[in-house]
PDB file of N, CA and C in Angstrom:
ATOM      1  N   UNK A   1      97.240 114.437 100.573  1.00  0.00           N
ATOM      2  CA  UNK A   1      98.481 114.669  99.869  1.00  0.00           C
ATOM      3  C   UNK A   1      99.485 113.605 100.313  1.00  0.00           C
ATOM      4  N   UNK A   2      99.910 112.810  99.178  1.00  0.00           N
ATOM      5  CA  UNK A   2     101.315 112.078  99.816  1.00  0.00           C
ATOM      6  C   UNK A   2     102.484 112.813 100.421  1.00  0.00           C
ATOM      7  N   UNK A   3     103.116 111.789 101.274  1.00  0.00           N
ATOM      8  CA  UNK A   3     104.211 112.480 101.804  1.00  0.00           C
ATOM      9  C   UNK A   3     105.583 112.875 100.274  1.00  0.00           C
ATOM     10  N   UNK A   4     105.441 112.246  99.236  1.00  0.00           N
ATOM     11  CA  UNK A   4     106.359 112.829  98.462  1.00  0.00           C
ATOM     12  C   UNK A   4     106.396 113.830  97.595  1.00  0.00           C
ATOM     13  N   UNK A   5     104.547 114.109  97.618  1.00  0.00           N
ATOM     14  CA  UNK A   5     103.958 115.435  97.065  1.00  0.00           C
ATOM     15  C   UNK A   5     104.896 116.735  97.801  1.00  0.00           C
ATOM     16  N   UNK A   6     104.480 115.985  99.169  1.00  0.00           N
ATOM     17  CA  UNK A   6     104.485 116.919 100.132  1.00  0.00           C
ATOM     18  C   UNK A   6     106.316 118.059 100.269  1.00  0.00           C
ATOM     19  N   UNK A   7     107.313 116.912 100.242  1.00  0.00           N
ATOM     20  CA  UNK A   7     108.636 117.274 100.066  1.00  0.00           C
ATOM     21  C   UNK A   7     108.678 117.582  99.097  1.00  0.00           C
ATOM     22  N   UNK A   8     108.142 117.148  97.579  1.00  0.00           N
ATOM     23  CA  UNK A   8     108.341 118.139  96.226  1.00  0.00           C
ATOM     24  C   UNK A   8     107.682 119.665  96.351  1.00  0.00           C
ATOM     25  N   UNK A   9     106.983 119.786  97.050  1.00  0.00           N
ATOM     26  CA  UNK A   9     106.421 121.026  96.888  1.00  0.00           C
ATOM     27  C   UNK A   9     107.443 121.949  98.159  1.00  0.00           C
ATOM     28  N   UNK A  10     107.948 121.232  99.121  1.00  0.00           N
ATOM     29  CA  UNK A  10     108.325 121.618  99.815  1.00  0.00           C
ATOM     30  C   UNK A  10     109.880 121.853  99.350  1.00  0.00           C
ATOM     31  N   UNK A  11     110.684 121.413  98.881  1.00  0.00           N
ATOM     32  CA  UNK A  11     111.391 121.971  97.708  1.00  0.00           C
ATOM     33  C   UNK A  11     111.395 122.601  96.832  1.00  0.00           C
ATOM     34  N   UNK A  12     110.397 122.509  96.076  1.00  0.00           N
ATOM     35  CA  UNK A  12     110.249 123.484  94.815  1.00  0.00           C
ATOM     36  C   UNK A  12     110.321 124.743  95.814  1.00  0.00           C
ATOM     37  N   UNK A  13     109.658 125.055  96.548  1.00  0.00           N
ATOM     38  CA  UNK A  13     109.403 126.611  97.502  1.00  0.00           C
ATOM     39  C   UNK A  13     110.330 126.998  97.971  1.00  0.00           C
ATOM     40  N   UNK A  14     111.577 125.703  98.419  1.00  0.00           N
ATOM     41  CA  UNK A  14     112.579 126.746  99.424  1.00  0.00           C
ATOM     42  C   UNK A  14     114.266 125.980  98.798  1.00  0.00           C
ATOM     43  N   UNK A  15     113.796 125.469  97.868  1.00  0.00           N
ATOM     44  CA  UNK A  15     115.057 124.214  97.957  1.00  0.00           C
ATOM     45  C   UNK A  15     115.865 123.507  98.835  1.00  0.00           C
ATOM     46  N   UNK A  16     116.089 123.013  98.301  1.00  0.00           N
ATOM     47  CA  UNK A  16     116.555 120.982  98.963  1.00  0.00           C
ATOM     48  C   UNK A  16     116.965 121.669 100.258  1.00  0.00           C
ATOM     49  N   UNK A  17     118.273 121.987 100.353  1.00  0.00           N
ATOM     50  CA  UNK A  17     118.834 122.482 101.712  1.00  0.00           C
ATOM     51  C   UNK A  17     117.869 123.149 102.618  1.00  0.00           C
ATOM     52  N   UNK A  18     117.361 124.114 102.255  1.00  0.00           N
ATOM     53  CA  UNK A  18     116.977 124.875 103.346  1.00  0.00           C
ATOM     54  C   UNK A  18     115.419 124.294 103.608  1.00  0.00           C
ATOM     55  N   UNK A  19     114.687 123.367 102.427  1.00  0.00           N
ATOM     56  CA  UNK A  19     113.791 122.843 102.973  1.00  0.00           C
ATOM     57  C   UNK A  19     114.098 121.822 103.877  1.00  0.00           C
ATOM     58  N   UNK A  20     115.075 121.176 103.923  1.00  0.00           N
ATOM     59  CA  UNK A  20     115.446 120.359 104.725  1.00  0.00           C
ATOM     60  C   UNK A  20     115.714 121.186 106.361  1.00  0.00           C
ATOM     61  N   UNK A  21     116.168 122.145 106.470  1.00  0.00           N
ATOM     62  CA  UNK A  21     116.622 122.924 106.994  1.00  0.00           C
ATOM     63  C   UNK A  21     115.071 123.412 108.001  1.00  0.00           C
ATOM     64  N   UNK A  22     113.420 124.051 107.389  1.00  0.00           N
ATOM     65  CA  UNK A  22     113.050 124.536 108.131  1.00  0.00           C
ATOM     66  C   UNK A  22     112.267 122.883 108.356  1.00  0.00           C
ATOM     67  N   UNK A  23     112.314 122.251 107.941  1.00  0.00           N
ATOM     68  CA  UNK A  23     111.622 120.752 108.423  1.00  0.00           C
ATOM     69  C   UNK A  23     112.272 120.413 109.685  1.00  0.00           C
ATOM     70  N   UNK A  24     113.432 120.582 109.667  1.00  0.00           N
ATOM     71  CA  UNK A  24     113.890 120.515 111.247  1.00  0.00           C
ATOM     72  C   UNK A  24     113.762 121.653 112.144  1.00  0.00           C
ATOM     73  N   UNK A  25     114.194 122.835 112.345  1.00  0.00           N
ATOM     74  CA  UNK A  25     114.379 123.526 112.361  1.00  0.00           C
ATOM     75  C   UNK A  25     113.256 124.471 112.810  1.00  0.00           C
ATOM     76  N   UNK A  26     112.493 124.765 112.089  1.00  0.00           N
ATOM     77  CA  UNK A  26     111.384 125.964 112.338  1.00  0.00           C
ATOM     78  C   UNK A  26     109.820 125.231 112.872  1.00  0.00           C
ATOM     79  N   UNK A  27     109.987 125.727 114.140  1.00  0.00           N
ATOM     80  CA  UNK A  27     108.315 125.484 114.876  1.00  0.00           C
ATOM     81  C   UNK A  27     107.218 126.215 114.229  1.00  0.00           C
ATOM     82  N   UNK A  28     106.047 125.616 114.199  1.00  0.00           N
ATOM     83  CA  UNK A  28     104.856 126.149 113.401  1.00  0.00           C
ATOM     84  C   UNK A  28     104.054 126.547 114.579  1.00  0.00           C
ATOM     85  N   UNK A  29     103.488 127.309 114.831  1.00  0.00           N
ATOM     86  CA  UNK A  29     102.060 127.510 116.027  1.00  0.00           C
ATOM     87  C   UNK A  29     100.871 126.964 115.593  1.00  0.00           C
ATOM     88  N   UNK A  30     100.894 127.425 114.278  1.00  0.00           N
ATOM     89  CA  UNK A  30      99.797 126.042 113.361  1.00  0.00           C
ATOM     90  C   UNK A  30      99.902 124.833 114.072  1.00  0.00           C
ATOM     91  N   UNK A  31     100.610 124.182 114.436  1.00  0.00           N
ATOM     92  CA  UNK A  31     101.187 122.606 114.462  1.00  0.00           C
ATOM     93  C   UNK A  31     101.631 122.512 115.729  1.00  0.00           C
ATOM     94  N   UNK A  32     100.866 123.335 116.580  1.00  0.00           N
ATOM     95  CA  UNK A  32     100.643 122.868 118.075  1.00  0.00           C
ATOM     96  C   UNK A  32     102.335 123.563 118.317  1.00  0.00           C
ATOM     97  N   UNK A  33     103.342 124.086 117.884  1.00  0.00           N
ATOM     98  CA  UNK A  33     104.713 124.725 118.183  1.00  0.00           C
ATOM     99  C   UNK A  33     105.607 123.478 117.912  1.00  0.00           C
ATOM    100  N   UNK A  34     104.918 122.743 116.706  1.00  0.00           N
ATOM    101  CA  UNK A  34     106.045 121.477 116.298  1.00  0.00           C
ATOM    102  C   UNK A  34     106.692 121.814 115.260  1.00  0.00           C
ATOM    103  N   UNK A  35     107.346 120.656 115.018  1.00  0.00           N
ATOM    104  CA  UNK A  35     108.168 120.870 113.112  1.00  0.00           C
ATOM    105  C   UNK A  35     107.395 120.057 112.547  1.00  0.00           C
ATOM    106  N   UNK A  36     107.951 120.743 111.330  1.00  0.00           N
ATOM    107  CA  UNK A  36     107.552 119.808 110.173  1.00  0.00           C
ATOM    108  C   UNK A  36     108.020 117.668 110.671  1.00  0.00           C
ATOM    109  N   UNK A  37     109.254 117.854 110.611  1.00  0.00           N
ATOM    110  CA  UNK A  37     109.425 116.760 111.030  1.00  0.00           C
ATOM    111  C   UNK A  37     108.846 115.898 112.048  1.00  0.00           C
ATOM    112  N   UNK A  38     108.481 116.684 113.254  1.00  0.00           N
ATOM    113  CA  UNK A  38     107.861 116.442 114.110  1.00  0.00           C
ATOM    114  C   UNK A  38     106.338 115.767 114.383  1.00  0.00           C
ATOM    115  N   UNK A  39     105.605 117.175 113.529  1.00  0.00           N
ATOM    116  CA  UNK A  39     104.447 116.798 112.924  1.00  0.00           C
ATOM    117  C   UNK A  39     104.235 115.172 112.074  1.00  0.00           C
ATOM    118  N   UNK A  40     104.995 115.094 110.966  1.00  0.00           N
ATOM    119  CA  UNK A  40     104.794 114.469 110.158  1.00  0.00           C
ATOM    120  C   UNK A  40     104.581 112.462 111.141  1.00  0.00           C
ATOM    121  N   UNK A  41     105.983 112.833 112.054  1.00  0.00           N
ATOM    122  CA  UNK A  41     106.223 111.704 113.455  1.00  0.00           C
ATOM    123  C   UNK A  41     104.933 111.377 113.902  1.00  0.00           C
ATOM    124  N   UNK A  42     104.602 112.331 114.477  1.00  0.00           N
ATOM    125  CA  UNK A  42     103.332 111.527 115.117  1.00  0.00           C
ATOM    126  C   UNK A  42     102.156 112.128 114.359  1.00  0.00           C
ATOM    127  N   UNK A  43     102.118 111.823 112.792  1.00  0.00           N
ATOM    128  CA  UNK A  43     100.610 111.730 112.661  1.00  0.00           C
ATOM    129  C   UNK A  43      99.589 113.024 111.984  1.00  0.00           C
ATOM    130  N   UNK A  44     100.277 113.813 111.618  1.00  0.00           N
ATOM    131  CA  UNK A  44      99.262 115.125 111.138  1.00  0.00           C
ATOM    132  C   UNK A  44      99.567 114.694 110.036  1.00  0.00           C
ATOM    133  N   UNK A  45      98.147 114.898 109.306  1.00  0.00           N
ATOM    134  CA  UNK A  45      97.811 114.734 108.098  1.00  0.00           C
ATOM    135  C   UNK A  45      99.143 115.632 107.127  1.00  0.00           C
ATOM    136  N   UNK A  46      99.717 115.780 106.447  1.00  0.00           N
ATOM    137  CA  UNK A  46     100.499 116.476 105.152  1.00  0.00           C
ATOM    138  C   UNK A  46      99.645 117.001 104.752  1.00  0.00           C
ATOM    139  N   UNK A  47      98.604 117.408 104.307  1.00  0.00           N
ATOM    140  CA  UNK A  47      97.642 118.680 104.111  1.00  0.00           C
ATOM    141  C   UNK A  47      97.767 119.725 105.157  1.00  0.00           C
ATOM    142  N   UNK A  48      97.630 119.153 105.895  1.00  0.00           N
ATOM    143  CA  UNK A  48      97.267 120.123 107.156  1.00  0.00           C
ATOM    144  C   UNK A  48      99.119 120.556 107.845  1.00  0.00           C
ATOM    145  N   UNK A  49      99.676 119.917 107.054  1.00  0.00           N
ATOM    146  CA  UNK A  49     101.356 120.799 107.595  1.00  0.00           C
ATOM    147  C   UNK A  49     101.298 121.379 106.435  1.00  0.00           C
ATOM    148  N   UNK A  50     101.068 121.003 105.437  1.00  0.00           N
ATOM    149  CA  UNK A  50     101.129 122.197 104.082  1.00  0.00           C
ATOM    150  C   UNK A  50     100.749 123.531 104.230  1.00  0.00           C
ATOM    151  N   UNK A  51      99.681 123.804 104.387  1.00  0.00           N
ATOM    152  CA  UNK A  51      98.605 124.542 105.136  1.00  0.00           C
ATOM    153  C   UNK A  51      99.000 125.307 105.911  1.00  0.00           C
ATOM    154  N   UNK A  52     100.142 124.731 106.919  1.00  0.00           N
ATOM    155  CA  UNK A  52     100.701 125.637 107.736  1.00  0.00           C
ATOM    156  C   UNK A  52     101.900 126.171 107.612  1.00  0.00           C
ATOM    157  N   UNK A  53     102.993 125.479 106.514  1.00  0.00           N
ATOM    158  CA  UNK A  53     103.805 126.217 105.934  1.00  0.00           C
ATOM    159  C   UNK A  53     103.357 127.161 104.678  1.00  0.00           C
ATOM    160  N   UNK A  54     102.288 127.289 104.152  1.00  0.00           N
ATOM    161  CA  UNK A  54     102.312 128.032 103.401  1.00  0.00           C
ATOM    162  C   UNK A  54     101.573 129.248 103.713  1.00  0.00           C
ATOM    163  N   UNK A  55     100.779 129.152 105.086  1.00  0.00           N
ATOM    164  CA  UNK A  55     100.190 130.370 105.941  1.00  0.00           C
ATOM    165  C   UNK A  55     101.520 131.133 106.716  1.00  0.00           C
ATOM    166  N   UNK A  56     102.748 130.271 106.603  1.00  0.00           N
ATOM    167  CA  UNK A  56     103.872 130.994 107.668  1.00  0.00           C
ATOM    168  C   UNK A  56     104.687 131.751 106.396  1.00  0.00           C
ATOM    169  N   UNK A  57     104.538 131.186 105.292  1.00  0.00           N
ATOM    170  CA  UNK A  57     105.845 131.416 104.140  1.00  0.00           C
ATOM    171  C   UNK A  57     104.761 131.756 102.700  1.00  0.00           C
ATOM    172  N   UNK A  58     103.717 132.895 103.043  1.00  0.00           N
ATOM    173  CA  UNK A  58     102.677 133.216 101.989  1.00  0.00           C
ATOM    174  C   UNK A  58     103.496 133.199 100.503  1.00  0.00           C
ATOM    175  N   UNK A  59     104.602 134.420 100.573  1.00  0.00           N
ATOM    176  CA  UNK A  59     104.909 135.138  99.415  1.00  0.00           C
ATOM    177  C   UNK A  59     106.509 134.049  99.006  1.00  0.00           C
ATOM    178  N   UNK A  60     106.046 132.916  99.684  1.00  0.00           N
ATOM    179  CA  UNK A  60     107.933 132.131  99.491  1.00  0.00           C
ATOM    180  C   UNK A  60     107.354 131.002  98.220  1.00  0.00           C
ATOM    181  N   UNK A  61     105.903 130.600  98.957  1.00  0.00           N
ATOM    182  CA  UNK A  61     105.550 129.301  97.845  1.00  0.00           C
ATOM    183  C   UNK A  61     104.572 129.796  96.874  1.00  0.00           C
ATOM    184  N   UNK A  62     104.510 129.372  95.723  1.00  0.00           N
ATOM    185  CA  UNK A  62     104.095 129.853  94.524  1.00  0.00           C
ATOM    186  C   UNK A  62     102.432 129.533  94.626  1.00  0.00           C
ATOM    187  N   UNK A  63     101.689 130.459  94.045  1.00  0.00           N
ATOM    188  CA  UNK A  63     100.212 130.004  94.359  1.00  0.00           C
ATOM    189  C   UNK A  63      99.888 128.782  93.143  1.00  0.00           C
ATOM    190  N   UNK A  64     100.290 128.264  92.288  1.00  0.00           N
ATOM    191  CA  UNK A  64     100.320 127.185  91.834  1.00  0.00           C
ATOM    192  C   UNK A  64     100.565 125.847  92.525  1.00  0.00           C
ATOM    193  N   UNK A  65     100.891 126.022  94.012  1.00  0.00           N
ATOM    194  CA  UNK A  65     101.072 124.591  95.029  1.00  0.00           C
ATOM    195  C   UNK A  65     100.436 124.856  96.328  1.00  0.00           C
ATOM    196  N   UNK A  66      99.782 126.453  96.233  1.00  0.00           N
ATOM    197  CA  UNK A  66      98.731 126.432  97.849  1.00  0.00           C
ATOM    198  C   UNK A  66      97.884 125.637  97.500  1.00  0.00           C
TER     199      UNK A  66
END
């Protein structure tokens, strides 16, 4: 997944602000207890942070973008 897939979908689910918001903001246990932002820094695939925001936020993102 590109990284701009990755922020469109990640918007469409929570919008602009507050996706911006858990990209900083909210640690994943998926993701070793990183952020999104964090993650993305050193190197995890964008599938595999997708993956883990949408296992933390089931009923937030639409099953048309799991």
């Amino acid at each position: 997944m590109r990284l701009t897939e990755f922020w469109g979908r990640l918007e469409e689910s929570f919008g602009s602000a507050y996706a911006r918001s858990i990209a900083t903001d909210q640690t994943f246990s998926a993701l070793g207890g990183r952020t999104i932002d964090e993650a993305i820094t050193q190197g995890v695939e964008t599938a595999t942070i997708w993956r883990a925001v949408v296992a933390a936020y089931p009923d937030r993102v639409p099953s048309r973008l799991r």
